[in-house]
N, C-alpha and C. Protein backbone atom coordinates (compact mmCIF):
# COMPACT_ATOMS: atom_id res chain seq x y z
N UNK A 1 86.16 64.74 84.94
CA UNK A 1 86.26 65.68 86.03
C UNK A 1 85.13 65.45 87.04
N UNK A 2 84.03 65.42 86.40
CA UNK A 2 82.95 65.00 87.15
C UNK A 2 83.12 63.81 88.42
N UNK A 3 83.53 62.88 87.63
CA UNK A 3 84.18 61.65 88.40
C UNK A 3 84.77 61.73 89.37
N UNK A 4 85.57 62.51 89.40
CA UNK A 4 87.02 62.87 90.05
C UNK A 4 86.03 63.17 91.33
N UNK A 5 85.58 64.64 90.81
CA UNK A 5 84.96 65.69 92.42
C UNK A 5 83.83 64.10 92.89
N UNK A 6 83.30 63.45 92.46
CA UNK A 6 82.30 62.42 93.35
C UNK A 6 82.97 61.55 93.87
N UNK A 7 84.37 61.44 93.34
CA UNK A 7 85.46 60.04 94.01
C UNK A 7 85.60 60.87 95.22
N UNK A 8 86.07 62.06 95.31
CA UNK A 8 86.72 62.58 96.07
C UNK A 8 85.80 63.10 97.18
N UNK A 9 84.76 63.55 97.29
CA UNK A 9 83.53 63.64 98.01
C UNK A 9 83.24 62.09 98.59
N UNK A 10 83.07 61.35 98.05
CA UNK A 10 82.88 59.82 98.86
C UNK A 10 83.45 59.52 99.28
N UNK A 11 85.05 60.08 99.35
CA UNK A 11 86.17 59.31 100.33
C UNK A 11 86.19 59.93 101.81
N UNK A 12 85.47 61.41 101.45
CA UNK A 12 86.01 62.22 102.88
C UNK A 12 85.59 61.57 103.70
N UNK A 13 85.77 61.43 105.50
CA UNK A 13 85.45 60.88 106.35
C UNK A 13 84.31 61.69 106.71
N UNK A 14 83.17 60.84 107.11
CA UNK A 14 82.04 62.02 107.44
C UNK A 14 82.17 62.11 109.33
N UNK A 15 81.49 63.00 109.37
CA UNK A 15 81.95 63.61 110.26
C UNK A 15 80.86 63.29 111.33
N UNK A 16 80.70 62.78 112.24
CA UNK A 16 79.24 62.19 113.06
C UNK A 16 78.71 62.91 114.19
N UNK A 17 77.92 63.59 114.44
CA UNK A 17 77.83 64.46 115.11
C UNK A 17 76.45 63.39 116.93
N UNK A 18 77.57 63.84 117.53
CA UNK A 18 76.96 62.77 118.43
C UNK A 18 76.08 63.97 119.26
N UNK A 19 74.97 63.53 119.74
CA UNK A 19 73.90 64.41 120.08
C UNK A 19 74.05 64.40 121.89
N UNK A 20 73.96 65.86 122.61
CA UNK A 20 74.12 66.05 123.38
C UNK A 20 73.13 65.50 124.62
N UNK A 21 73.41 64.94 125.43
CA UNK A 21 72.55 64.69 126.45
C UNK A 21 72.57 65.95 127.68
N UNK A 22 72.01 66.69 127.12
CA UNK A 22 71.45 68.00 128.02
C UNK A 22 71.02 68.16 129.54
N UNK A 23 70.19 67.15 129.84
CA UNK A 23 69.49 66.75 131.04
C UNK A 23 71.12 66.29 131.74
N UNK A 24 71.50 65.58 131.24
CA UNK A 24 73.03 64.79 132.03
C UNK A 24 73.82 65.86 132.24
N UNK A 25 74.04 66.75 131.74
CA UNK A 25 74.72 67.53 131.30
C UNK A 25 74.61 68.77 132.83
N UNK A 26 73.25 69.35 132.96
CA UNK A 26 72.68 69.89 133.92
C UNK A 26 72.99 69.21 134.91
N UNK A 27 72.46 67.97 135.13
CA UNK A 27 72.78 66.96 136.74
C UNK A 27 74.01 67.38 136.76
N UNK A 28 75.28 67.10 136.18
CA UNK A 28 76.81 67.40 136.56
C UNK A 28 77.24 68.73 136.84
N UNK A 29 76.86 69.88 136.00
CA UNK A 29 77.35 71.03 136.58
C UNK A 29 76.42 71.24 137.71
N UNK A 30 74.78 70.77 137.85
CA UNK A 30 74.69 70.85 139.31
C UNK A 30 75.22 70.96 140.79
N UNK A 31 76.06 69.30 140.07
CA UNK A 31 76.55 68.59 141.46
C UNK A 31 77.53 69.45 141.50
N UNK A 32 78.52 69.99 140.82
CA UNK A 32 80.26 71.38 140.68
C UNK A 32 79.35 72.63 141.21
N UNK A 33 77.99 73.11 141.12
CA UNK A 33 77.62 74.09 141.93
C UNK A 33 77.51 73.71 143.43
N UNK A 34 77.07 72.91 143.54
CA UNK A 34 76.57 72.41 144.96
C UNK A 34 77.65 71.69 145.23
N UNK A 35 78.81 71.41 145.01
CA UNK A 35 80.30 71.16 145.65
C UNK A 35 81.04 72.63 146.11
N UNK A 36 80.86 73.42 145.21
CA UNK A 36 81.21 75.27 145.07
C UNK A 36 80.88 75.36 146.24
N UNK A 37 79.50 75.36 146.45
CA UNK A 37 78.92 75.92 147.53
C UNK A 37 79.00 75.10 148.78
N UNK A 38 78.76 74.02 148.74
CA UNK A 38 79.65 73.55 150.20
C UNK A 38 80.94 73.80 150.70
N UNK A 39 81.80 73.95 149.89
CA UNK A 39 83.02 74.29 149.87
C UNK A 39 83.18 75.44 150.52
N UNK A 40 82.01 76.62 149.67
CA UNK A 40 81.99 78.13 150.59
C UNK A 40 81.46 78.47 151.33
N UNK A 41 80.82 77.60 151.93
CA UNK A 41 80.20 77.32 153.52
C UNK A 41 80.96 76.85 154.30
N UNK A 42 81.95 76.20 154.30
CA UNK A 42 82.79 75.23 154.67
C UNK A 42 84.15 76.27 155.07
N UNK A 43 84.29 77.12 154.41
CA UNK A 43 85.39 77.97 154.53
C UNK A 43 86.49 77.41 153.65
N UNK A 44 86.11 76.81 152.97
CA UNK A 44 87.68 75.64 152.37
C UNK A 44 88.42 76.19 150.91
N UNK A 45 88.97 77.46 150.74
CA UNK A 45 89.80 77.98 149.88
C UNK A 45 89.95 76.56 149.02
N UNK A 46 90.85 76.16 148.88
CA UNK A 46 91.43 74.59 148.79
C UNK A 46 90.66 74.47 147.99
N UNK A 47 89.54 73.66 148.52
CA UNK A 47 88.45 72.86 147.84
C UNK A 47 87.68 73.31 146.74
N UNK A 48 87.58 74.77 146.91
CA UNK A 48 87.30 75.78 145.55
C UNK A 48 88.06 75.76 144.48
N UNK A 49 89.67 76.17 145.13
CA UNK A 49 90.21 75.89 143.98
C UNK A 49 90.52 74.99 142.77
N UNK A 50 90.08 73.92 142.95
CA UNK A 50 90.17 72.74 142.52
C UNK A 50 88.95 72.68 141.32
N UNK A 51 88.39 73.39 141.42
CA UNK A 51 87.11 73.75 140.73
C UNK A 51 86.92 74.19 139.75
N UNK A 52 87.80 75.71 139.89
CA UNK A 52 88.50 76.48 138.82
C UNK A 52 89.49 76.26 137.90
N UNK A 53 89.58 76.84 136.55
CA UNK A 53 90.58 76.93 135.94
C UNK A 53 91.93 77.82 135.90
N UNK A 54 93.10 77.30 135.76
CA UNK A 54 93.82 78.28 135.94
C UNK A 54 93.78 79.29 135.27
N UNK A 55 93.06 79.10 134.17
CA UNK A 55 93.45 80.98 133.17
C UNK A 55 91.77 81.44 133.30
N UNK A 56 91.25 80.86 134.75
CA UNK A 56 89.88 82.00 134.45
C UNK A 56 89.98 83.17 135.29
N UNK A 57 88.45 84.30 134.72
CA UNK A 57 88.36 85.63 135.36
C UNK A 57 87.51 85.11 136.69
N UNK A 58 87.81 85.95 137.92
CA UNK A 58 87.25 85.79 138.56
C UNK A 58 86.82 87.14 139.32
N UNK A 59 85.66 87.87 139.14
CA UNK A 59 84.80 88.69 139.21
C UNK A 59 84.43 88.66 140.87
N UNK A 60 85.38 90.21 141.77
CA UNK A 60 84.15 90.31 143.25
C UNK A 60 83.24 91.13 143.21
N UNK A 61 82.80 91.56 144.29
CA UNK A 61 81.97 92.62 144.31
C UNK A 61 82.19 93.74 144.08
N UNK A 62 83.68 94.31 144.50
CA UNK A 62 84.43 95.57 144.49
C UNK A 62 84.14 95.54 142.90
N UNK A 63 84.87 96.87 142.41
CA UNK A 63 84.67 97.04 140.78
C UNK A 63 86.01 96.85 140.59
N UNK A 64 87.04 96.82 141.82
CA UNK A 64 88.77 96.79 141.51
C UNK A 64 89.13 95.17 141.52
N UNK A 65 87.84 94.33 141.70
CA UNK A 65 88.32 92.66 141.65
C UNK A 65 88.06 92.06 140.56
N UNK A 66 88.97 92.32 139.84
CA UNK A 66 89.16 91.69 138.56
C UNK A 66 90.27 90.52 138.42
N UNK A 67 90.11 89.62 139.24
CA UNK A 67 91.19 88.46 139.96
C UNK A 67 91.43 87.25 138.98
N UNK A 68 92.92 86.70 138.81
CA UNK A 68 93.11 85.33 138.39
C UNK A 68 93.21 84.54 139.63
N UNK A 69 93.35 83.14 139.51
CA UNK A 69 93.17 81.86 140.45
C UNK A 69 93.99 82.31 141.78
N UNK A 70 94.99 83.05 141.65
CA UNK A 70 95.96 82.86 142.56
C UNK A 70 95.41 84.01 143.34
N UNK A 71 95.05 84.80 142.51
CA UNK A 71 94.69 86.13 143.38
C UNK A 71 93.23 86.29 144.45
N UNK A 72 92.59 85.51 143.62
CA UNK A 72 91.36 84.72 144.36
C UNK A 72 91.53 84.02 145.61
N UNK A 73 92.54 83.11 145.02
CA UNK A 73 92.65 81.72 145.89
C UNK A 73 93.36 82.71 147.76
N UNK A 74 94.64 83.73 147.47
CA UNK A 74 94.67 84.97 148.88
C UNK A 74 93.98 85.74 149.06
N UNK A 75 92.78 85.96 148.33
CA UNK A 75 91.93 86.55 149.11
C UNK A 75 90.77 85.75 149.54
N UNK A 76 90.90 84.63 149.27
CA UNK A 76 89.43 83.61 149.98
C UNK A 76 90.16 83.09 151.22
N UNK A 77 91.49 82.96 151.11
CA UNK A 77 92.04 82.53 152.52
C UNK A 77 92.23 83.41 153.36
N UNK A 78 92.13 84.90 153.03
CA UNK A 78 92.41 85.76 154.13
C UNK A 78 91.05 86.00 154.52
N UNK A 79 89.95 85.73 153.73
CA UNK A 79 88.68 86.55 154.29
C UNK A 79 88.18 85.03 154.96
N UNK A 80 88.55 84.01 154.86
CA UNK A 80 87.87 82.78 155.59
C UNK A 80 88.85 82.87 156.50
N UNK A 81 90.05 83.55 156.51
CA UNK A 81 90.56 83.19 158.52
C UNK A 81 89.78 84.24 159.03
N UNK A 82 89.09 85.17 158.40
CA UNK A 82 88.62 85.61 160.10
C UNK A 82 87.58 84.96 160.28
N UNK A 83 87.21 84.48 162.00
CA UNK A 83 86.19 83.38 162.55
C UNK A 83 85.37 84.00 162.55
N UNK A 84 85.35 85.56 162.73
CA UNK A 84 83.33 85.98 162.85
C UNK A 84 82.87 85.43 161.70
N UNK A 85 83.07 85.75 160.10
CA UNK A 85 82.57 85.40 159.13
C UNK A 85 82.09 84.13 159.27
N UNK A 86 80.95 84.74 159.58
CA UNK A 86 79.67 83.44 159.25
C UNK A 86 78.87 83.11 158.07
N UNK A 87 79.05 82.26 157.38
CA UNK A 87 79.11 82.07 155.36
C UNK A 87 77.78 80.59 155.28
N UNK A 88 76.66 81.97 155.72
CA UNK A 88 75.56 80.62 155.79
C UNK A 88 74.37 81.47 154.42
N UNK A 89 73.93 80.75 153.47
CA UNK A 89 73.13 81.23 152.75
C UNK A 89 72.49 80.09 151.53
N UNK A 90 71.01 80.72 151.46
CA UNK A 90 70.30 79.57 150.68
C UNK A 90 70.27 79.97 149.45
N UNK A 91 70.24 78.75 149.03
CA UNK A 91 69.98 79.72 146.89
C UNK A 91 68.59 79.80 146.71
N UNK A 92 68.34 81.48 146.56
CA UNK A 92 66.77 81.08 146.29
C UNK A 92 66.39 80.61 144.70
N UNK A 93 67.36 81.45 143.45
CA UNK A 93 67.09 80.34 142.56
C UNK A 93 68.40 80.39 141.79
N UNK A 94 67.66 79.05 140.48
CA UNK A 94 69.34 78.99 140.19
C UNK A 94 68.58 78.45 139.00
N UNK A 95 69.64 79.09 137.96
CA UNK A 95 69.32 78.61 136.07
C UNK A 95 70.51 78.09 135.89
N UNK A 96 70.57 77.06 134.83
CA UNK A 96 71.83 76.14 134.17
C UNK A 96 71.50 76.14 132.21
N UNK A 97 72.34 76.79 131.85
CA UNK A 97 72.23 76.78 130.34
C UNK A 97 73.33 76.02 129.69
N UNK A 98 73.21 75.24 128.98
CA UNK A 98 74.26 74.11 128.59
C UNK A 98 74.52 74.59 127.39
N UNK A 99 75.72 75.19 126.44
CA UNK A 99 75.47 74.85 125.19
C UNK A 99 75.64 74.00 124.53
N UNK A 100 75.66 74.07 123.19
CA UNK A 100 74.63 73.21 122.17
C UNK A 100 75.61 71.90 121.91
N UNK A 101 76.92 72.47 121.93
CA UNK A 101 77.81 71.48 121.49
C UNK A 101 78.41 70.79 123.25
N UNK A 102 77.81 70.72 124.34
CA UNK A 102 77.49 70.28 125.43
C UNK A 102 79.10 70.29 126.37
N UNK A 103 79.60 71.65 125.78
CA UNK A 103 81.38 71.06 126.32
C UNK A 103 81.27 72.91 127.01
N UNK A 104 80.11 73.42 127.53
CA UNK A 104 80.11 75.05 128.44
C UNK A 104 78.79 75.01 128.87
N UNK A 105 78.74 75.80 129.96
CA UNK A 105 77.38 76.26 130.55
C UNK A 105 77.40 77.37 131.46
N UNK A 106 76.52 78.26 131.25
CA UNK A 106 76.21 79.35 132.08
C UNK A 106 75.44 79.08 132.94
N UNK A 107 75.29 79.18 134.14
CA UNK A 107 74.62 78.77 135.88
C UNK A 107 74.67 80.32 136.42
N UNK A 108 73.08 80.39 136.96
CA UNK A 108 73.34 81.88 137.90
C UNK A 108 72.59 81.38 138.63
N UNK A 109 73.26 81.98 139.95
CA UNK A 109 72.01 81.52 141.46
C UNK A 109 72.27 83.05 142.05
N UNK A 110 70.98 83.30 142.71
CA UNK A 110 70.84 83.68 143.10
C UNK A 110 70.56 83.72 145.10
N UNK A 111 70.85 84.69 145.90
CA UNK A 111 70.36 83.99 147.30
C UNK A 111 70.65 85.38 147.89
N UNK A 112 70.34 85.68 149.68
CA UNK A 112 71.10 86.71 150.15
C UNK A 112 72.11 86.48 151.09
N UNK A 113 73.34 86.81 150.61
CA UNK A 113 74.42 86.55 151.84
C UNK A 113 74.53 87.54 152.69
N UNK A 114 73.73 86.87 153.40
CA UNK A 114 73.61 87.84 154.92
C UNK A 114 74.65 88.32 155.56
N UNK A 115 75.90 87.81 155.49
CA UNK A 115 77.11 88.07 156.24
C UNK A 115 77.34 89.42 155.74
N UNK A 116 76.97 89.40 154.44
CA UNK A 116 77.59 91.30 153.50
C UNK A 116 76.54 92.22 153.35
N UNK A 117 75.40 91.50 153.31
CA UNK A 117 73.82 92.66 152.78
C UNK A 117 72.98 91.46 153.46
N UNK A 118 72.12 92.36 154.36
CA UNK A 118 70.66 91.36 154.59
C UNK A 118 69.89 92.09 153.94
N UNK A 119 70.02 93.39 152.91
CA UNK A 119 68.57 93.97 152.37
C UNK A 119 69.41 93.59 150.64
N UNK A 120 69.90 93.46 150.26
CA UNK A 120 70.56 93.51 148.90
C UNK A 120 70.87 91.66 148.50
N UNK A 121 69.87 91.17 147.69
CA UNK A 121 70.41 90.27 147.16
C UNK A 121 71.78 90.11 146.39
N UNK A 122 72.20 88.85 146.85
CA UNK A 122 73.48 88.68 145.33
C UNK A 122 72.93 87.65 143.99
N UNK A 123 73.49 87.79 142.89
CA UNK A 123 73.75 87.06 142.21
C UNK A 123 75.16 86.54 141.69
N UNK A 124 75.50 85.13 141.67
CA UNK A 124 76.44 84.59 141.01
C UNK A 124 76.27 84.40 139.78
N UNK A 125 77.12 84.04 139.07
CA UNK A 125 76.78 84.56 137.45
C UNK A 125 78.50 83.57 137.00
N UNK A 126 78.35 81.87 136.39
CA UNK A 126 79.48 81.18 136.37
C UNK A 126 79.40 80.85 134.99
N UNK A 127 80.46 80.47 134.64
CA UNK A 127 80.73 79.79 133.30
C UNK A 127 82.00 78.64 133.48
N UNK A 128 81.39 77.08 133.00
CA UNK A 128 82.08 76.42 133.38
C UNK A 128 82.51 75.95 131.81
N UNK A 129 83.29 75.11 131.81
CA UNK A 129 83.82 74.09 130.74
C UNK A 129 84.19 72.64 131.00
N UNK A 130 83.62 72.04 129.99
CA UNK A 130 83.89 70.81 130.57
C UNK A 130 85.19 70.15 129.46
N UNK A 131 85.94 69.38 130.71
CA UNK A 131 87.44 69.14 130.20
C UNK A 131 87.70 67.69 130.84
N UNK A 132 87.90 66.79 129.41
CA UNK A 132 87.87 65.50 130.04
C UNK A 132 86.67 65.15 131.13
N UNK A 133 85.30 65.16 130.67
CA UNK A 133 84.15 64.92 131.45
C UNK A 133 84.07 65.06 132.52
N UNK A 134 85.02 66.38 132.84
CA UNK A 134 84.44 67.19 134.18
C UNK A 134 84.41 68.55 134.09
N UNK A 135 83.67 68.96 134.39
CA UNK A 135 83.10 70.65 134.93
C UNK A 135 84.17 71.33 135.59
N UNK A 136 84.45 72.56 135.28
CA UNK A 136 85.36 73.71 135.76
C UNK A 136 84.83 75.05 135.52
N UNK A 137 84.85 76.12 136.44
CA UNK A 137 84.78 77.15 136.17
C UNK A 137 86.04 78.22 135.91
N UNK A 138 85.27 78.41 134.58
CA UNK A 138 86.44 79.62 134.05
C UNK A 138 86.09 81.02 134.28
N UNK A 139 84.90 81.28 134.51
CA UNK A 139 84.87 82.64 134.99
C UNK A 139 83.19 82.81 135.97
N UNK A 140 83.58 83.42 137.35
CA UNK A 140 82.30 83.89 138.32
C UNK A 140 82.68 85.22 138.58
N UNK A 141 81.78 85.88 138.74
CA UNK A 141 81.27 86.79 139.12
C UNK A 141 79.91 87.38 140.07
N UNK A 142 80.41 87.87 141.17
CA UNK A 142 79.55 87.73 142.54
C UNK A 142 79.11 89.25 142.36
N UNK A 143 77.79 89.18 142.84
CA UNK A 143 77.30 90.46 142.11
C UNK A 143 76.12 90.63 143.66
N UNK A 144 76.16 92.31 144.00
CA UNK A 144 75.21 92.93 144.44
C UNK A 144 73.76 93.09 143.47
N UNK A 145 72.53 93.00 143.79
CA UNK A 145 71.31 92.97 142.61
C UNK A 145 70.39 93.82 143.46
N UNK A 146 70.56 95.04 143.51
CA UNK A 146 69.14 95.68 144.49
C UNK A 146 68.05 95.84 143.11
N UNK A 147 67.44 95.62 144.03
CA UNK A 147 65.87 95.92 143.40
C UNK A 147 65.94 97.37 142.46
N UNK A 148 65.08 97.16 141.36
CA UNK A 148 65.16 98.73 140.94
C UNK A 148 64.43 99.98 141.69
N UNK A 149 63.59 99.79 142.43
CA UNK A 149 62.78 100.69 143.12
C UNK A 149 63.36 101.13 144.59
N UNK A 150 65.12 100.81 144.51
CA UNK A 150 65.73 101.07 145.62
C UNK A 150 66.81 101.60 145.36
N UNK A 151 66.92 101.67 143.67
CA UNK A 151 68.38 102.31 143.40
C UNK A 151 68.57 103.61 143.83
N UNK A 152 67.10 104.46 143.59
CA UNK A 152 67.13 106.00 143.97
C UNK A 152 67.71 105.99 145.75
N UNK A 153 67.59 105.25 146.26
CA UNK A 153 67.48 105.28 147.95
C UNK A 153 69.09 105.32 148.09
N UNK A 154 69.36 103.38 147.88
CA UNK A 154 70.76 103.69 146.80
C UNK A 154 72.12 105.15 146.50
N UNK A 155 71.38 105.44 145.85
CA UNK A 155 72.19 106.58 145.07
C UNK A 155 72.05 108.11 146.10
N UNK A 156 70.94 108.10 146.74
CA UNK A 156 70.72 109.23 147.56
C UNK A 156 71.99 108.92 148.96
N UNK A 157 71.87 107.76 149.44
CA UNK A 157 72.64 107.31 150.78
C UNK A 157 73.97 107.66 150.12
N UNK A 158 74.64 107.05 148.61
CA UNK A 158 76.24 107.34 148.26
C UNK A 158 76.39 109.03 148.39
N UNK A 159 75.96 109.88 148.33
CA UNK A 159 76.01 111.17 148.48
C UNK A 159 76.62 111.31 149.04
């Protein structure tokens, strides 16, 4: 019996665990942020979409935008035809977390889009997957971030 369980243990295929290149990993969803974001400077619905996955969440500012691709994809084309919208903004910072098994990553940037709040930062807040060695986002979420020492001000003005 003994025999048996060590025959049978030495035959399994072992299993090789190939080690993630992390740093590489970061450079690429970089470059899918900074394509994102030209894209949404650019006004180019289109070019976003291409980015995304079809079965992700996509998170607005409202608390009622709880959007899939399609629903996203008519409302980025209706809010980029109007021409005043001027969609100019810098990232002031930005984190990239890869996980371990190197196939997801969480990315948040931060910046102020002046076009919606010049006193209220946003944060983006993405989760991509990588599919066939490219980057996609399956779920963003665009977020208002006031300061805490402004929520009272905040909450007094919703009155």
């Amino acid at each position: 019996m003994l025999v048996a369980v060590i025959i049978i243990t030495a035959c399994q295929t072992k299993t090789k665990i190939v080690p993630v290149d992390t740093a590489a990993a970061k450079v690429a969803v970089t470059t899918v942020l900074d394509e994102y974001n030209s894209a949404f400077k650019a006004k180019d619905a289109n070019a976003i979409m291409t980015l995304l996955t079809t079965d992700g969440l996509y998170c607005g500012t409202d608390s009622k935008e709880l959007l899939d691709k399609a629903s996203l994809s008519n409302m980025m084309n209706q809010t980029f035809a109007d021409t005043s919208l001027k969609v100019n903004y810098s990232i002031d910072k930005r984190e990239i977390r890869i996980a371990t098994d190197g196939n997801s990553a969480i990315a948040v940037e931060q910046m102020f889009f002046k076009a919606f709040s010049q006193k209220i930062p946003m944060r983006m807040v993405y989760h991509l997957v990588k599919t066939n060695d490219n980057w996609f986002f399956d779920f963003v979420s665009w977020n208002f971030i006031p300061n805490n020492e402004d929520l009272g001000k905040l909450n007094k003005a919703l009155e």
